[in-house]
C-alpha atoms as a PDB file:
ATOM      1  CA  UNK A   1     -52.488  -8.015  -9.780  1.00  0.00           C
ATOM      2  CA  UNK A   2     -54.728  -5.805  -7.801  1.00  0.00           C
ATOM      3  CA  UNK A   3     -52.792  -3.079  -5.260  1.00  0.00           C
ATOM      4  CA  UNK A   4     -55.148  -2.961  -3.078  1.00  0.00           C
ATOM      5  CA  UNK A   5     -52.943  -3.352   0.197  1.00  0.00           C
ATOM      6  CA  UNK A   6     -49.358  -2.201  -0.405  1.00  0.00           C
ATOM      7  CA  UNK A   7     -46.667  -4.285   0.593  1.00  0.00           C
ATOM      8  CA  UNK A   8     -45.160  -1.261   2.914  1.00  0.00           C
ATOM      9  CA  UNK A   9     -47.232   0.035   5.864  1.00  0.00           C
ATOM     10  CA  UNK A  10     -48.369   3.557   4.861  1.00  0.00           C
ATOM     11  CA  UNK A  11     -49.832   6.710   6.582  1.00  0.00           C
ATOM     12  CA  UNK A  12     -50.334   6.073  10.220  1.00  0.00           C
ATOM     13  CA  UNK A  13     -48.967   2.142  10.318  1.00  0.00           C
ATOM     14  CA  UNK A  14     -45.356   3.822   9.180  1.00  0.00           C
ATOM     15  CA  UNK A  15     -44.195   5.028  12.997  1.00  0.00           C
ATOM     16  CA  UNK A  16     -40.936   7.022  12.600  1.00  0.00           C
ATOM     17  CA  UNK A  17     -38.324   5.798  15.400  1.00  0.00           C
ATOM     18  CA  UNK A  18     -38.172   7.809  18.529  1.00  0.00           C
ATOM     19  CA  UNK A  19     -35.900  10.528  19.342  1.00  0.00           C
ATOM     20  CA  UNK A  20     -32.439   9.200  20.839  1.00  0.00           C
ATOM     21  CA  UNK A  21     -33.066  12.380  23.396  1.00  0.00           C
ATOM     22  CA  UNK A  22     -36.342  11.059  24.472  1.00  0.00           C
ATOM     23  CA  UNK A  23     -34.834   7.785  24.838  1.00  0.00           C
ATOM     24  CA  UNK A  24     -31.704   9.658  26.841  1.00  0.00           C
ATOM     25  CA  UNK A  25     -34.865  11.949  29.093  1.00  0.00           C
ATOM     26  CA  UNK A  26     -36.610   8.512  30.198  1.00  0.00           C
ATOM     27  CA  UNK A  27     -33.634   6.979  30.965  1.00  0.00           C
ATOM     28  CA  UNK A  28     -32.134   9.770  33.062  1.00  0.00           C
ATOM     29  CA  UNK A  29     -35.797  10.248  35.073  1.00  0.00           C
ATOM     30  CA  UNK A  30     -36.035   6.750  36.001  1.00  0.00           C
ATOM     31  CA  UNK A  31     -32.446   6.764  37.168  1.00  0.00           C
ATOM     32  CA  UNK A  32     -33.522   9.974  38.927  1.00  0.00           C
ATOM     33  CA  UNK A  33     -36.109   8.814  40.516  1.00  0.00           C
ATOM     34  CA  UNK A  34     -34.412   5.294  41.647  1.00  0.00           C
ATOM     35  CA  UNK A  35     -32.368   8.094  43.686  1.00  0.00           C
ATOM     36  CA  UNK A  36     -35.047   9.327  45.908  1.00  0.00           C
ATOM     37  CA  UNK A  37     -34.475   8.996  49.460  1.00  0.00           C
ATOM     38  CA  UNK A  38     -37.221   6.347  49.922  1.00  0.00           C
ATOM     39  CA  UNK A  39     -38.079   5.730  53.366  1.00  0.00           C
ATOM     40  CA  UNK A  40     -36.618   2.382  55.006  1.00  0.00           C
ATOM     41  CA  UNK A  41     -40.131   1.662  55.538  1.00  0.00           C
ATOM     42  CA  UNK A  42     -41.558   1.388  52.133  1.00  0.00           C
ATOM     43  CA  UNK A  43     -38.169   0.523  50.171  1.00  0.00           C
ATOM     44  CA  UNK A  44     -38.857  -2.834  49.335  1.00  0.00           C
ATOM     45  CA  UNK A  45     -42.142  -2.064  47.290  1.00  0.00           C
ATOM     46  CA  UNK A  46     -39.705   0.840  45.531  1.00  0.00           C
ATOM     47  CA  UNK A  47     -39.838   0.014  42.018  1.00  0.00           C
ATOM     48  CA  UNK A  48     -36.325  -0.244  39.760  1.00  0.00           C
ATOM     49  CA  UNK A  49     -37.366   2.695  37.744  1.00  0.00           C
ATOM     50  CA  UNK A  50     -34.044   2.261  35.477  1.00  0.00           C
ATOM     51  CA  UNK A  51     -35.136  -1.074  34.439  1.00  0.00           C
ATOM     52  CA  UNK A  52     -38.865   0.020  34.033  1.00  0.00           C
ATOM     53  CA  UNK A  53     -37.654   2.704  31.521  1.00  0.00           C
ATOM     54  CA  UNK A  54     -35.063   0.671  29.766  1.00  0.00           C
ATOM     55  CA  UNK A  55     -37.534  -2.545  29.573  1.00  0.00           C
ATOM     56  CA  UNK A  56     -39.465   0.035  27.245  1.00  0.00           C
ATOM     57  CA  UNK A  57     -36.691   0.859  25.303  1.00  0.00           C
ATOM     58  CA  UNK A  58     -35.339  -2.155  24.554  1.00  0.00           C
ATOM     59  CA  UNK A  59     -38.606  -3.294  22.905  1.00  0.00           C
ATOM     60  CA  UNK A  60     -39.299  -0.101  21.135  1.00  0.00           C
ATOM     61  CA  UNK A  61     -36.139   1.467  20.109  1.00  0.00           C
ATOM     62  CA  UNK A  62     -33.389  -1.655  19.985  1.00  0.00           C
ATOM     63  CA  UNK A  63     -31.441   0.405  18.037  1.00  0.00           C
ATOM     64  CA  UNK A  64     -30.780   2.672  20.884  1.00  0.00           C
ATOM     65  CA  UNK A  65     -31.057   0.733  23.907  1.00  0.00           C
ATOM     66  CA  UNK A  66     -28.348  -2.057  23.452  1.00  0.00           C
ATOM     67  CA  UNK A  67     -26.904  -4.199  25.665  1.00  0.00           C
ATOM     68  CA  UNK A  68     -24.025  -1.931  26.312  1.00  0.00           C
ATOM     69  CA  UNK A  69     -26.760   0.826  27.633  1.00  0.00           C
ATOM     70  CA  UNK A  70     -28.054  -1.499  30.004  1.00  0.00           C
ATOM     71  CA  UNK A  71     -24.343  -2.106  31.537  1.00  0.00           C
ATOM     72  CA  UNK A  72     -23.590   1.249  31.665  1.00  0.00           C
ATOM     73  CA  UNK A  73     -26.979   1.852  33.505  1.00  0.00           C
ATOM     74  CA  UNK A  74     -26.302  -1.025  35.634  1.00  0.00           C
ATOM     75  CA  UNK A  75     -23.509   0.451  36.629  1.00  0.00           C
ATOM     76  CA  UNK A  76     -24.423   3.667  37.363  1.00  0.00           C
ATOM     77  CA  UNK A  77     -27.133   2.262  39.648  1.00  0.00           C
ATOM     78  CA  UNK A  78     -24.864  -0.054  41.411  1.00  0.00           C
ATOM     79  CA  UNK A  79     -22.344   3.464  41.795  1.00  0.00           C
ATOM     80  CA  UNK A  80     -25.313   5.168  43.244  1.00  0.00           C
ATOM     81  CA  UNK A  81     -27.065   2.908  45.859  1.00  0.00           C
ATOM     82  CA  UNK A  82     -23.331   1.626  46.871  1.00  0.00           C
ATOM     83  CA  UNK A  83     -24.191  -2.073  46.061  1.00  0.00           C
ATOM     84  CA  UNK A  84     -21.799  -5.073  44.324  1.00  0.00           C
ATOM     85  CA  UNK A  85     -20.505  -3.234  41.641  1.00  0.00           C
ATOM     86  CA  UNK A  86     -21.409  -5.372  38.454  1.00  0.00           C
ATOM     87  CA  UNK A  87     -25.030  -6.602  40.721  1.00  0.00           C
ATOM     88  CA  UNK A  88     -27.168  -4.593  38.775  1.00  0.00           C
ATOM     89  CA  UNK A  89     -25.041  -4.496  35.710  1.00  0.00           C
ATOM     90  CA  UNK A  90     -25.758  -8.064  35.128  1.00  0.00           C
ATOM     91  CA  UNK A  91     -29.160  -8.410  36.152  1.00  0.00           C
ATOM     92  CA  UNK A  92     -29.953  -5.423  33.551  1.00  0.00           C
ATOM     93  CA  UNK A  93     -27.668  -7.002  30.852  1.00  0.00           C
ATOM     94  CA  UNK A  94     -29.508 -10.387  31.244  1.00  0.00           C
ATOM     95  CA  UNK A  95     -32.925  -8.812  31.441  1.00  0.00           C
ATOM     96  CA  UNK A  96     -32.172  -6.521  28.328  1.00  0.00           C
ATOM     97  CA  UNK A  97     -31.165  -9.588  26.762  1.00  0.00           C
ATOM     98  CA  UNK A  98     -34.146 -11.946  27.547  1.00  0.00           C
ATOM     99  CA  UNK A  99     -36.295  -8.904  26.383  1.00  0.00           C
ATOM    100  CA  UNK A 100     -34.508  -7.830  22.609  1.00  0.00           C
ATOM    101  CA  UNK A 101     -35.182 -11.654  22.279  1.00  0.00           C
ATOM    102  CA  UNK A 102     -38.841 -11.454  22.406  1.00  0.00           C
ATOM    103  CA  UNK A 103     -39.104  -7.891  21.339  1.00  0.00           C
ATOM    104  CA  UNK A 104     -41.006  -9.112  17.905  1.00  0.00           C
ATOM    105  CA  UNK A 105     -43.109 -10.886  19.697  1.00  0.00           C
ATOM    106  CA  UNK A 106     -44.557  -8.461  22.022  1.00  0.00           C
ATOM    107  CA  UNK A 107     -44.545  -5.631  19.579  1.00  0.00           C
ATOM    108  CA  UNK A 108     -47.109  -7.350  18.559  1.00  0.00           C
ATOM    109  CA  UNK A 109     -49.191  -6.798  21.891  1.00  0.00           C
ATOM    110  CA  UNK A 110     -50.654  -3.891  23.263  1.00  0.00           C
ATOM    111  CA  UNK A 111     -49.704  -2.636  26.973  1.00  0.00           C
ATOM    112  CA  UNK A 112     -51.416  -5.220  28.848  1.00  0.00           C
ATOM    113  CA  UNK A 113     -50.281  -8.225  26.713  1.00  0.00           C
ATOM    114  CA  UNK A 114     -46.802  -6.735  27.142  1.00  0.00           C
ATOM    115  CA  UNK A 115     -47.275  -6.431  30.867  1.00  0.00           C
ATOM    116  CA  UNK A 116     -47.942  -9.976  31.309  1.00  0.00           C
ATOM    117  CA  UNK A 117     -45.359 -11.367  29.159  1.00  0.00           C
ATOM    118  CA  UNK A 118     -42.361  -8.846  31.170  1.00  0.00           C
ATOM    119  CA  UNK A 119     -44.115  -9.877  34.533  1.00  0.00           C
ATOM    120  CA  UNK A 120     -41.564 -13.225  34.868  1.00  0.00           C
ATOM    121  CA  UNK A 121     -38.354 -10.659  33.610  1.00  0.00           C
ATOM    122  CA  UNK A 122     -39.195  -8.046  36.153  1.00  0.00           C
ATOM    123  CA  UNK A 123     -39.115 -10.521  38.636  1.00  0.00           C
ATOM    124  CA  UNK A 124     -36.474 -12.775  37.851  1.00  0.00           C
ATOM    125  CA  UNK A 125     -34.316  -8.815  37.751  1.00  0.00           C
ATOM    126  CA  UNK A 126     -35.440  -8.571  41.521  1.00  0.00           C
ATOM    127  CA  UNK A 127     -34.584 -12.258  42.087  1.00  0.00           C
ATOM    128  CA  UNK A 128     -31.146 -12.210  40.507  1.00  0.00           C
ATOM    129  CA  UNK A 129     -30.107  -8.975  42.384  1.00  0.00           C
ATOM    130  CA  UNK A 130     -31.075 -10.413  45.578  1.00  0.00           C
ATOM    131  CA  UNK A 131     -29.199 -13.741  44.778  1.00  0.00           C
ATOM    132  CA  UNK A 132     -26.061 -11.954  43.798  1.00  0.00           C
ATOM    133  CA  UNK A 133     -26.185 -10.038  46.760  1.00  0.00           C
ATOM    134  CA  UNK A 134     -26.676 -12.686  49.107  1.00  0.00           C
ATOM    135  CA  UNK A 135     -23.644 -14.828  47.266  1.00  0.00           C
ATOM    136  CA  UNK A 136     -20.954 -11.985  47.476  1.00  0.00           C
ATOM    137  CA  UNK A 137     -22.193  -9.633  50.081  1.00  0.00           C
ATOM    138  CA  UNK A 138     -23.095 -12.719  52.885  1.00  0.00           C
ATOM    139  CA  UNK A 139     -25.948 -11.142  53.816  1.00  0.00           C
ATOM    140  CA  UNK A 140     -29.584 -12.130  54.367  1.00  0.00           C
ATOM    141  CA  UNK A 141     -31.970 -11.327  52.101  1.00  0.00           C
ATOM    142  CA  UNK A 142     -35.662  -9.916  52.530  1.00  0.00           C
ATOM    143  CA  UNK A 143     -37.790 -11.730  50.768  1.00  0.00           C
ATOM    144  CA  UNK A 144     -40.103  -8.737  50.958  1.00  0.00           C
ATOM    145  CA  UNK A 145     -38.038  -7.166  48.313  1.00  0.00           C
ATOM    146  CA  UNK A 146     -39.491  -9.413  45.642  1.00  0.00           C
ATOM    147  CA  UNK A 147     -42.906  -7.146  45.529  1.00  0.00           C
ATOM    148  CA  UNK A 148     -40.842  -4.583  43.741  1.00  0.00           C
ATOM    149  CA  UNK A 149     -40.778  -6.739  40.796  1.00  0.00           C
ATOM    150  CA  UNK A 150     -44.613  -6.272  40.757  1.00  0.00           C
ATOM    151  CA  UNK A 151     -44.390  -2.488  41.517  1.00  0.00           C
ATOM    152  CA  UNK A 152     -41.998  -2.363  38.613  1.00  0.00           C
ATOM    153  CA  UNK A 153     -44.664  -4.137  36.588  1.00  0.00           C
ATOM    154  CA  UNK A 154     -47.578  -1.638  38.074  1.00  0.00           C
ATOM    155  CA  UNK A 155     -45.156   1.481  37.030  1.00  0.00           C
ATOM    156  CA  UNK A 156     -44.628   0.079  33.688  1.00  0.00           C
ATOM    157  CA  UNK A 157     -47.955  -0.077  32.651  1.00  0.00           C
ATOM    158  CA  UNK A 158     -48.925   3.746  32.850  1.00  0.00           C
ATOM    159  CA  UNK A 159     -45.200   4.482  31.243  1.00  0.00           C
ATOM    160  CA  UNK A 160     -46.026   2.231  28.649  1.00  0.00           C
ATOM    161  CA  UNK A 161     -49.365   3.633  27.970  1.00  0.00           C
ATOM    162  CA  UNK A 162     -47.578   7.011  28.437  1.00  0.00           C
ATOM    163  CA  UNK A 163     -44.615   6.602  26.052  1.00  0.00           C
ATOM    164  CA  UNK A 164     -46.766   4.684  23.494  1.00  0.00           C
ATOM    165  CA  UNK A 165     -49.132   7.927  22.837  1.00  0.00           C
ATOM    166  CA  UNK A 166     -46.130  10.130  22.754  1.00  0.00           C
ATOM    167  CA  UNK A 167     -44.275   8.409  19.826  1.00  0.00           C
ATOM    168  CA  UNK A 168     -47.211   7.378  18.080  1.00  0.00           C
ATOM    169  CA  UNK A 169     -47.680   3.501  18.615  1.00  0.00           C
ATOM    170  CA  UNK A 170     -51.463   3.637  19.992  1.00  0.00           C
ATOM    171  CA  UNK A 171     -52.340   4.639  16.088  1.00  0.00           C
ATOM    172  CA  UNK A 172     -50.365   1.764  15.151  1.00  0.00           C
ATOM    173  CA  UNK A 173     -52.674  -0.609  17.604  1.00  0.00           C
ATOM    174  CA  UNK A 174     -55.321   0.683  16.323  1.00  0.00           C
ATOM    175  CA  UNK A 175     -55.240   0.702  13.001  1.00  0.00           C
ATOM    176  CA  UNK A 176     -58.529   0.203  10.992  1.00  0.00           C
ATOM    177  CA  UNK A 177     -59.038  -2.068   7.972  1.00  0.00           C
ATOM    178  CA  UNK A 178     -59.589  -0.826   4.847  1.00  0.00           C
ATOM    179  CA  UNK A 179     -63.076  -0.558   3.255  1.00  0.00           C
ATOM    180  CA  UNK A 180     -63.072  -3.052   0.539  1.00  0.00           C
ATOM    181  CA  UNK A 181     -63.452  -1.443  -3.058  1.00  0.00           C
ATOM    182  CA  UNK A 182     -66.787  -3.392  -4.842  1.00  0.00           C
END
């Protein structure tokens, strides 16, 4: 039997799992920066950085980012912007869910494959805030606010790109085959 590709990944292919602080700083700056004041103006093309960050998480560290995280940091954004308490909570719980589902499947994408298969759950976030809001806050709904699911998707992208050359997955990507021994 020849050993000419071991069974485990080695060198480069063997990415250790990122820091639960880096996990914890991400998480915290997106939640940060879903505090802004945004102007009334340009709110509805606000991305939900929380989600962005924790989207990322969920498929790259699932150890960390659980279901439970993405209550919690549901709730913390439905504390802060003074919405439904439990809106976001669920929306990020059903979202984290959808995406630990497919998480083997689009680890085995790069950014832009990943982009386009999270484009529908980014949405669908948007969508089911809006609908909870409208069904136990009787308000009307702004339609409008749907292009932050494709902000979220545009933020996501350079994060992703970000993140990935941080912890190491780009050398994963981009891993080349072995010369063949003669």
């Amino acid at each position: 039997m020849s050993q000419d590709k071991p069974l485990v990944p080695q060198g480069p292919a063997l990415v250790a799992p990122p820091p639960a602080r880096l996990v914890a700083t991400t998480l915290v700056l997106g939640f940060l920066c879903s505090l802004l004041p945004w102007p009334d103006s340009v709110r509805w093309l606000v991305p939900d950085f929380t989600l962005v960050a924790l989207l990322y998480w969920n498929i790259h560290a699932p150890h960390i980012a659980r279901l439970g995280l993405a209550f919690v940091m549901g709730l913390l954004v439905d504390a802060a912007q003074g919405t439904l308490m439990g809106q976001h909570a669920l929306a990020y719980v059903l979202t984290a869910f959808i995406a630990l589902s497919l998480r083997r499947r689009l680890e085995n994408f790069e950014v832009g494959g990943r982009a386009i298969h999270l484009a529908p759950l980014f949405l669908a976030e948007v969508g089911l805030v809006l609908l909870l809001g409208l069904l136990f806050n009787a308000r009307a709904i702004d339609a409008r606010y749907l292009v932050s699911g494709v902000s979220a998707l545009l933020v996501w992208v350079p994060m992703a790109y970000g993140l990935d050359r941080l912890i190491g997955w780009s050398n994963v990507m981009h891993i080349e085959p072995a010369e063949e021994k003669k």
